[in-house]
Each structure stands twice: as C-alpha cells, then as structure tokens.
Protein backbone atom coordinates (compact mmCIF):
# COMPACT_ATOMS: atom_id res chain seq x y z
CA UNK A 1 128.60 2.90 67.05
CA UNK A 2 130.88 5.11 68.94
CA UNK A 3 135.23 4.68 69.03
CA UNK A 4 135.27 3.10 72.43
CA UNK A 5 138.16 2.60 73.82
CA UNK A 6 139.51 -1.03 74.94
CA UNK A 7 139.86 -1.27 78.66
CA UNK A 8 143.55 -1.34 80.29
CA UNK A 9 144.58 -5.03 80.42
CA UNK A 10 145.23 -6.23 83.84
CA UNK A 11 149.09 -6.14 83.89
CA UNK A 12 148.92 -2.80 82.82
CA UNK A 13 146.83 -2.16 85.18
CA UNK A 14 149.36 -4.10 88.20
CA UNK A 15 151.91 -2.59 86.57
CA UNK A 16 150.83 1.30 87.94
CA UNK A 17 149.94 -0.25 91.17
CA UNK A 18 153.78 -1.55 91.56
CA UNK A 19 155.00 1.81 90.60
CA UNK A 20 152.19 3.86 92.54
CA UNK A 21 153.54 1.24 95.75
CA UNK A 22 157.14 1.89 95.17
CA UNK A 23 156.49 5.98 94.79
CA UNK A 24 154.30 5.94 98.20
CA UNK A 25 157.07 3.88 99.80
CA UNK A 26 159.58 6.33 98.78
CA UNK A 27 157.53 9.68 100.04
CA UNK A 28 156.48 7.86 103.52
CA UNK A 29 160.75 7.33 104.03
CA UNK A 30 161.12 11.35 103.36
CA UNK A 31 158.17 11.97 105.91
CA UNK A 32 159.83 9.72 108.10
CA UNK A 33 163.13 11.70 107.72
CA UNK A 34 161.63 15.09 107.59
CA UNK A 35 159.76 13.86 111.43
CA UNK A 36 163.34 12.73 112.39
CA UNK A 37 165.11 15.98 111.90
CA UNK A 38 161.43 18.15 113.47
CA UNK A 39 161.69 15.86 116.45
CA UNK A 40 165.64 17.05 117.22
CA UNK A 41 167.30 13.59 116.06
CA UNK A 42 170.45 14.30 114.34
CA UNK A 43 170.95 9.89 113.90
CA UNK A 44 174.27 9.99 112.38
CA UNK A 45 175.55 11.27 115.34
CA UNK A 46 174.52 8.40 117.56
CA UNK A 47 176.72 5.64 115.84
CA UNK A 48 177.80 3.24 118.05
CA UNK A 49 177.11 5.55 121.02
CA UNK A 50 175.17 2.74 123.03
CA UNK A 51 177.15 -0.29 121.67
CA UNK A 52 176.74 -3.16 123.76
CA UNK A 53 174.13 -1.39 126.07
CA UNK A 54 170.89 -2.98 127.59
CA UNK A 55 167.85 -1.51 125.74
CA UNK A 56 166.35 0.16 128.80
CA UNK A 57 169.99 1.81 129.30
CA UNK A 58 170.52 3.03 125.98
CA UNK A 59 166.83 4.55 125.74
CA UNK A 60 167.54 6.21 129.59
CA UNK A 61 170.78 7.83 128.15
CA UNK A 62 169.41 8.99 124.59
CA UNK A 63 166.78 10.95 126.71
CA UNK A 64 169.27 12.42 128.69
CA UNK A 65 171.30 13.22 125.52
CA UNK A 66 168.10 14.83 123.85
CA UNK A 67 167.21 16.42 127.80
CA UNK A 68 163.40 16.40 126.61
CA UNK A 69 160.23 13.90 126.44
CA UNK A 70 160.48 12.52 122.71
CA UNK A 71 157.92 10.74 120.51
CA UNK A 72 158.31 7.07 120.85
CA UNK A 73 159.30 6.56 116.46
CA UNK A 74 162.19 8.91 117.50
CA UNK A 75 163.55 7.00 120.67
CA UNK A 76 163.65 3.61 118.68
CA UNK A 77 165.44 5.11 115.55
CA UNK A 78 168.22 6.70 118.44
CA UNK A 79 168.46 3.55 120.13
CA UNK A 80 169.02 1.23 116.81
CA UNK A 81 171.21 3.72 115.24
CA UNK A 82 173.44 3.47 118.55
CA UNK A 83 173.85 0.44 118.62
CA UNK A 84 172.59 -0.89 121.84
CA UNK A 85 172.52 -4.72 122.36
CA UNK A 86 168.85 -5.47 121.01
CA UNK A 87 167.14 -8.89 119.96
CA UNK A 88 166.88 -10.03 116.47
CA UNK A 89 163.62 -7.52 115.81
CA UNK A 90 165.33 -4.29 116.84
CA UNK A 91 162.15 -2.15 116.56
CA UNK A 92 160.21 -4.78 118.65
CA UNK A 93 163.22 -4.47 121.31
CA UNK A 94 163.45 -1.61 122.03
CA UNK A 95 159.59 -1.15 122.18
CA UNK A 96 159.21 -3.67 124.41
CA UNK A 97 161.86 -1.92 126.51
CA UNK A 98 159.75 1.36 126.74
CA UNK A 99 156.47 -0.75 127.38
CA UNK A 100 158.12 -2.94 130.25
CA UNK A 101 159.90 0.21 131.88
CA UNK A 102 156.23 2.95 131.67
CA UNK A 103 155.91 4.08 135.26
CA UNK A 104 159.01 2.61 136.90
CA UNK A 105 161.87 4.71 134.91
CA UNK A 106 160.18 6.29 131.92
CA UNK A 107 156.47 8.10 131.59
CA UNK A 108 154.52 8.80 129.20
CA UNK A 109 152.20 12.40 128.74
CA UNK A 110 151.33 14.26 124.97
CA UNK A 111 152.34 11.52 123.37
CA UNK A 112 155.60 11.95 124.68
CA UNK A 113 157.90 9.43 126.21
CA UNK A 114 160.51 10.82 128.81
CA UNK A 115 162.28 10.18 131.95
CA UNK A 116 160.49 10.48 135.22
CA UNK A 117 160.57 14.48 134.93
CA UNK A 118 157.89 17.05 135.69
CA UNK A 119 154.73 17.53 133.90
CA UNK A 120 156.07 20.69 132.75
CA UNK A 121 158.76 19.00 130.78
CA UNK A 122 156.05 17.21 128.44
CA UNK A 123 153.93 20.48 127.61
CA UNK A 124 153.87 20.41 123.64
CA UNK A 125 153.16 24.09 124.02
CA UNK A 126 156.23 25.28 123.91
C-alpha cells in the first residue's frame, strides 16, 4: 500500500479560507484606493468641505470642484468624506441623491455622472 497522505481536517481547511478572506479584503481596499487617486479624488482634502450640506448640494458642488463627469464610487466617497448631512447609510444617501436628481440636475453618459454639461464633457477619450 502506498504513504497516502491524511486529508486536511476541516478547521484547517476554514482556517485558509479566513485568511484567504481577510487577504482579498485587504487587496480589493488598495484597488479601491488606487481607482480613487486614477479617478482625480485627492479625499483628504474634502474634510468637512460640505458639512451640514443637503446630499444633492454637496454632490452638485464636488462636481464643480472636480469640473468633470466622475464615476459614481468616486462622487459618494467625495460626498461622505465632506461631510454633507446624509442619513444613517451614507453610501445609500448619497446614491439615492444621484438616482432621484438623473435628468433634472445631474446626467449620466460613459458611465459617467456629471452636471448637466455637454456631451463633449463625458467623452472617456480623452
């Protein structure tokens, strides 16, 4: 009969799972970051820039800070990290905002959200 080997027990086996789940978690915060900084969002300089500020406001004036269409991830990281008055699920605030306000002050074209500009503005060509 040959050496076989035992099979890994099963904790073992959660065991790399938890670890495998804490590295991916770790990586996909990086990616985040590294998408943050591509996309033109410097954060830390948004502190309390829209403190108090309705969602809808705070998203209008980040755009007009950035003066370009941005991906939607990037508006609701600006508008959090300035601190505009949002409900108890920030993310789901400010989302809401952009969903409620789509053809009346902000469009969407490339997968870009922006003010009502010009089609130009939203070419992902340049």
């Amino acid at each position: 009969m040959k050496d076989q080997k035992s099979p890994p027990d099963l904790a073992f086996v959660r065991q790399q799972i938890e670890r495998l789940v804490a590295e991916l978690a770790i990586w996909k915060n990086t990616e985040q970051g590294l998408l943050a900084v591509k996309d033109g969002e410097f954060a830390m300089g948004l502190k309390d820039v829209f403190k108090g500020m309705r969602a809808i406001d705070a998203i209008c004036e980040f755009l007009k800070r950035e003066r370009r269409p941005m991906p939607r991830q990037s508006i609701i990281r600006g508008v959090i990290e300035g601190g505009a008055k949002l409900g108890a699920n920030k993310q789901k605030s400010v989302n809401q905002s952009i969903s409620t306000n789509m053809g009346k002050k902000l469009r969407e074209m490339n997968g870009l959200i922006g003010l009502m500009w010009p089609d130009e503005k939203f070419r992902v060509d340049r």
